[in-house]
Protein backbone atom coordinates (compact mmCIF):
# COMPACT_ATOMS: atom_id res chain seq x y z
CA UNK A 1 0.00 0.00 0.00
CA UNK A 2 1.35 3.92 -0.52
CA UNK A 3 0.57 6.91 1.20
CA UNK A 4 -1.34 8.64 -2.35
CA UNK A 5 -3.79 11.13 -2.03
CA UNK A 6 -7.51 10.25 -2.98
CA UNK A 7 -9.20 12.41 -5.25
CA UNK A 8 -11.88 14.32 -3.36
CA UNK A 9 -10.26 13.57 0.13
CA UNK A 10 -8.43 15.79 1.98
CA UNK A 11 -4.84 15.30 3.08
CA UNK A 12 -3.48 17.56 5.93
CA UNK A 13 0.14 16.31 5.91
CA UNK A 14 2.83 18.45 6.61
CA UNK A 15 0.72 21.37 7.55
CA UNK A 16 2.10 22.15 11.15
CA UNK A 17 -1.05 21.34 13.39
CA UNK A 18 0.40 21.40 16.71
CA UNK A 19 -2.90 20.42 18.19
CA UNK A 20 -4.80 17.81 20.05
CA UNK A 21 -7.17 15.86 17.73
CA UNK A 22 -10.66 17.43 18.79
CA UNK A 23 -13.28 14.78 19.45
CA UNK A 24 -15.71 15.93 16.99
CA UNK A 25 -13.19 15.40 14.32
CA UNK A 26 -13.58 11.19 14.78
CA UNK A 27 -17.84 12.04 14.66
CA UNK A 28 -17.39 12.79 10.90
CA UNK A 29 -16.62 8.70 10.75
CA UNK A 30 -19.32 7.97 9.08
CA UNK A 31 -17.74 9.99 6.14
CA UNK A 32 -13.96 9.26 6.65
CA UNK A 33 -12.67 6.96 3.82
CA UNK A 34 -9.47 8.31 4.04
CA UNK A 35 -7.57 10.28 6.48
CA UNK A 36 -4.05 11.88 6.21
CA UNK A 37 -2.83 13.46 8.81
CA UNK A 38 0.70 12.34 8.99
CA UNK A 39 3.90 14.55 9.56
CA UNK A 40 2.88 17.22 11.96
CA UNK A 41 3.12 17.76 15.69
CA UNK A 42 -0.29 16.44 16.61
CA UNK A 43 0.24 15.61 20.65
CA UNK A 44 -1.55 14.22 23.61
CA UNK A 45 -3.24 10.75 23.93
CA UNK A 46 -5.16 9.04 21.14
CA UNK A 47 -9.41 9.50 21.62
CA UNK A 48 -9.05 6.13 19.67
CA UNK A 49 -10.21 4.85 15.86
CA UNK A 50 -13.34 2.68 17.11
CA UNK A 51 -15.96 5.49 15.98
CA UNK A 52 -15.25 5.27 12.05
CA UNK A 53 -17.71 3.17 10.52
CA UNK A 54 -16.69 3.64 7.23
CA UNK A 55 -15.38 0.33 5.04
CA UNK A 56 -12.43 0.10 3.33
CA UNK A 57 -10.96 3.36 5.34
CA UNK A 58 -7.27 4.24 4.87
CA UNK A 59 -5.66 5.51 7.85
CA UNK A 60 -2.26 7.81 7.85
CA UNK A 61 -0.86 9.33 11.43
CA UNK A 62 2.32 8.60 11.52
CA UNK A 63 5.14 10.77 12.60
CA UNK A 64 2.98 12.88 15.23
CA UNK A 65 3.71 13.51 19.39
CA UNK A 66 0.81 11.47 20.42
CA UNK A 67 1.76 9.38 23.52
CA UNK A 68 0.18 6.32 25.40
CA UNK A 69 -1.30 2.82 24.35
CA UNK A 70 -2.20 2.27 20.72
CA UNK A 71 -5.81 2.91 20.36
CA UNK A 72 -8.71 0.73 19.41
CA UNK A 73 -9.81 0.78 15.55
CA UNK A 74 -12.75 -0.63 13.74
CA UNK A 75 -12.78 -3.81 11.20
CA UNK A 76 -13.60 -1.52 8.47
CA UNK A 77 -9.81 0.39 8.04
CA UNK A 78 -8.25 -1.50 5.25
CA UNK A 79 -4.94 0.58 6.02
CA UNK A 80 -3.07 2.14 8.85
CA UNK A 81 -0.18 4.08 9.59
CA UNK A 82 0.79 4.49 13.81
CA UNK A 83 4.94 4.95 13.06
CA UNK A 84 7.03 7.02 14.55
CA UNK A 85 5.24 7.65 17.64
CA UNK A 86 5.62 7.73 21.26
CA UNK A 87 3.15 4.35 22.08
CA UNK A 88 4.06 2.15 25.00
CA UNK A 89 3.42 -1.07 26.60
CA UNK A 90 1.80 -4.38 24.97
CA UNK A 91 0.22 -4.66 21.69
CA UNK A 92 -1.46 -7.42 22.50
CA UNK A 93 -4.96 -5.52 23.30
CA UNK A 94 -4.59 -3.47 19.85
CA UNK A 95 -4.00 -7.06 18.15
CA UNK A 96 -6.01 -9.49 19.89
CA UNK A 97 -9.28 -8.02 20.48
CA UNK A 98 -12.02 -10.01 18.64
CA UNK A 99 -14.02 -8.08 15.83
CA UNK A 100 -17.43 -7.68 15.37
CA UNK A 101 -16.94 -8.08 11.81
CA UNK A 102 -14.34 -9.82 9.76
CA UNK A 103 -10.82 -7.82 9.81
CA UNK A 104 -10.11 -6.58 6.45
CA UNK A 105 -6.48 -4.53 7.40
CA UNK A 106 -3.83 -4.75 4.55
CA UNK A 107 -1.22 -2.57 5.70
CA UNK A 108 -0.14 -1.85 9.41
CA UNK A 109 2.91 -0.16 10.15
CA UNK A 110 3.53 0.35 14.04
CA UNK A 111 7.41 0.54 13.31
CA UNK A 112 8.99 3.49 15.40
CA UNK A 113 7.48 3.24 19.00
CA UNK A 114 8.35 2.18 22.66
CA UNK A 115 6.17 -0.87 22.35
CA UNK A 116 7.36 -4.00 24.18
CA UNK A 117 6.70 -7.57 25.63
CA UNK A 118 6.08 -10.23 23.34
CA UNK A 119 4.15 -9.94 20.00
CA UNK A 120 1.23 -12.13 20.45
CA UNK A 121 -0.05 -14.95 19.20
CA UNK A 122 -3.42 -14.08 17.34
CA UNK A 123 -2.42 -13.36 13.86
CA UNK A 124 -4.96 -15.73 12.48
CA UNK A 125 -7.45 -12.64 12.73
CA UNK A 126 -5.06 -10.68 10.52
CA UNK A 127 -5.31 -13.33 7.20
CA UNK A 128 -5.64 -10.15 4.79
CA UNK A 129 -2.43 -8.49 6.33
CA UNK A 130 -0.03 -8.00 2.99
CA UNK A 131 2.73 -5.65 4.52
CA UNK A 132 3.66 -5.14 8.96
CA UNK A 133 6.13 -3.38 10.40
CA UNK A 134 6.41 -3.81 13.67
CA UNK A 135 10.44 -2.74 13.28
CA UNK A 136 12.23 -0.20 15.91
CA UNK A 137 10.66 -1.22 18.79
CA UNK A 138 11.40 -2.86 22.35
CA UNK A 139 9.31 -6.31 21.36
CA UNK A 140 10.95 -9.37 23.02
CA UNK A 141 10.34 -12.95 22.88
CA UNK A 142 10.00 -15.38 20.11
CA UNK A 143 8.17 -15.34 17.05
CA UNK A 144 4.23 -16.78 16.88
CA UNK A 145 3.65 -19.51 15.69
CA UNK A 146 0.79 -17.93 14.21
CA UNK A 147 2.21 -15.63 12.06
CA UNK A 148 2.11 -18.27 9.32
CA UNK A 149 -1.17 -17.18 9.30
CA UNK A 150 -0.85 -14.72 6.99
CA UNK A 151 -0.83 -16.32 3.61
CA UNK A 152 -1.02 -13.12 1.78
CA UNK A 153 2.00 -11.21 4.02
CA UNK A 154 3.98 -9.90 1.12
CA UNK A 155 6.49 -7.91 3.62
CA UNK A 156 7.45 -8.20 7.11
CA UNK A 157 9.77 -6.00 8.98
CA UNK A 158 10.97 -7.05 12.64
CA UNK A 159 14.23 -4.82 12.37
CA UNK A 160 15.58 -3.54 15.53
CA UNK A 161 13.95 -5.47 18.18
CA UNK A 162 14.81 -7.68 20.98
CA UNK A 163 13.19 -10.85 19.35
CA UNK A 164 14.79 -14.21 20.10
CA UNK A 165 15.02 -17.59 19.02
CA UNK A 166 14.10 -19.46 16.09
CA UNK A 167 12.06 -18.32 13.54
CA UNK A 168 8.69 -20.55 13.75
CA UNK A 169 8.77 -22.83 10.72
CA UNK A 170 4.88 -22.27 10.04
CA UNK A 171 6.01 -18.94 7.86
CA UNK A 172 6.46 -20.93 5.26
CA UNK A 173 2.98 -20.84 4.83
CA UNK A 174 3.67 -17.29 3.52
CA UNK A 175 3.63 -18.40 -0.11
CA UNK A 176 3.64 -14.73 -0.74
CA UNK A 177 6.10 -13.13 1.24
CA UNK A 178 8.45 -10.65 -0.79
CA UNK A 179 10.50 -8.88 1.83
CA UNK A 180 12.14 -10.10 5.17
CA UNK A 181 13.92 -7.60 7.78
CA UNK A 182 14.67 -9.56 10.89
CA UNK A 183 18.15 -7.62 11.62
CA UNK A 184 19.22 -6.49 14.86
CA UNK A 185 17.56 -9.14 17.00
CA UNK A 186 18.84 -12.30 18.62
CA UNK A 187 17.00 -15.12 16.41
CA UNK A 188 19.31 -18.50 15.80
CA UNK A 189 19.13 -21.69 14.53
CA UNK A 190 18.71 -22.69 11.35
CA UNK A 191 16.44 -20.80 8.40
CA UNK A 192 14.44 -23.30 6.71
């Protein structure tokens, strides 16, 4: 997925709000198909992505101030951008929470946070993932088994973790996978 502006959608990047995000902004969900509000100085905690309704949304934020836990979102945002942030503590609430309605994200990048503990094993609710980055982060542990899961996972970035062992051997379910960065961890044992 890229980061292209929709025709009749506006895009607010790189405009300098140094702002909170005002809580009637996320009441215009209903309308919100695509949101780009990426490379500013938006601060303060996250009021949270469960309101917008819309299907198929595309969501940009990365490279803002906000701090906290990663927020909640709905099954209808197809794409999402959380990098370069200040979020802290497990991802396994953002990840594992069961859906109303089938998940239908494609592109997550979380890369660029103080998130930590152990990614967790519930990727089998992410099947139509093609590209995460979960890279530059404090995650520990080993690898899901789980993450084979994602048959169509065309790109996977771990980089510059704290990830250990060996990589599971059910990722060679991803029949699709493109792209591999697993440097600057502590995996061993053989690749197969």
């Amino acid at each position: 997925m890229c980061n292209v502006p929709r025709k009749d959608y506006p895009v607010l990047s790189n405009t300098g709000i140094s702002d909170t995000i005002p809580n009637w902004f996320w009441k215009l969900s209903s309308h919100i198909f695509f949101v780009d509000l990426s490379h500013n100085q938006i601060r303060g905690s996250f009021p949270g992505l469960s309101r917008i309704q819309a299907d198929s949304a595309a969501i940009y934020l990365g490279h803002n101030r906000l701090t906290g836990l990663l927020p909640h979102f709905t099954s209808g945002v197809v794409e999402l951008d959380l990098s370069n942030y200040l979020f802290s503590g497990s991802i396994t609430h953002f990840l594992c929470d069961q859906f109303s309605e089938p998940n239908i994200l494609e592109y997550l990048d979380l890369s660029n946070n103080l998130l930590s503990l152990q990614i967790p094993d519930c990727w089998m609710n992410w099947q139509p993932l093609n590209v995460l980055n979960l890279g530059y982060n404090n995650l520990s542990g080993n690898l899901p088994k789980s993450l084979g899961s994602l048959t169509e996972l065309q790109s996977l970035h771990l980089r510059n973790n704290r990830l250990t062992g060996e990589l599971p051997s059910s990722l060679q379910n991803c029949t699709e996978l493109l792209f591999i960065n697993i440097g600057q961890n502590e995996f061993f044992g053989p690749f197969t």
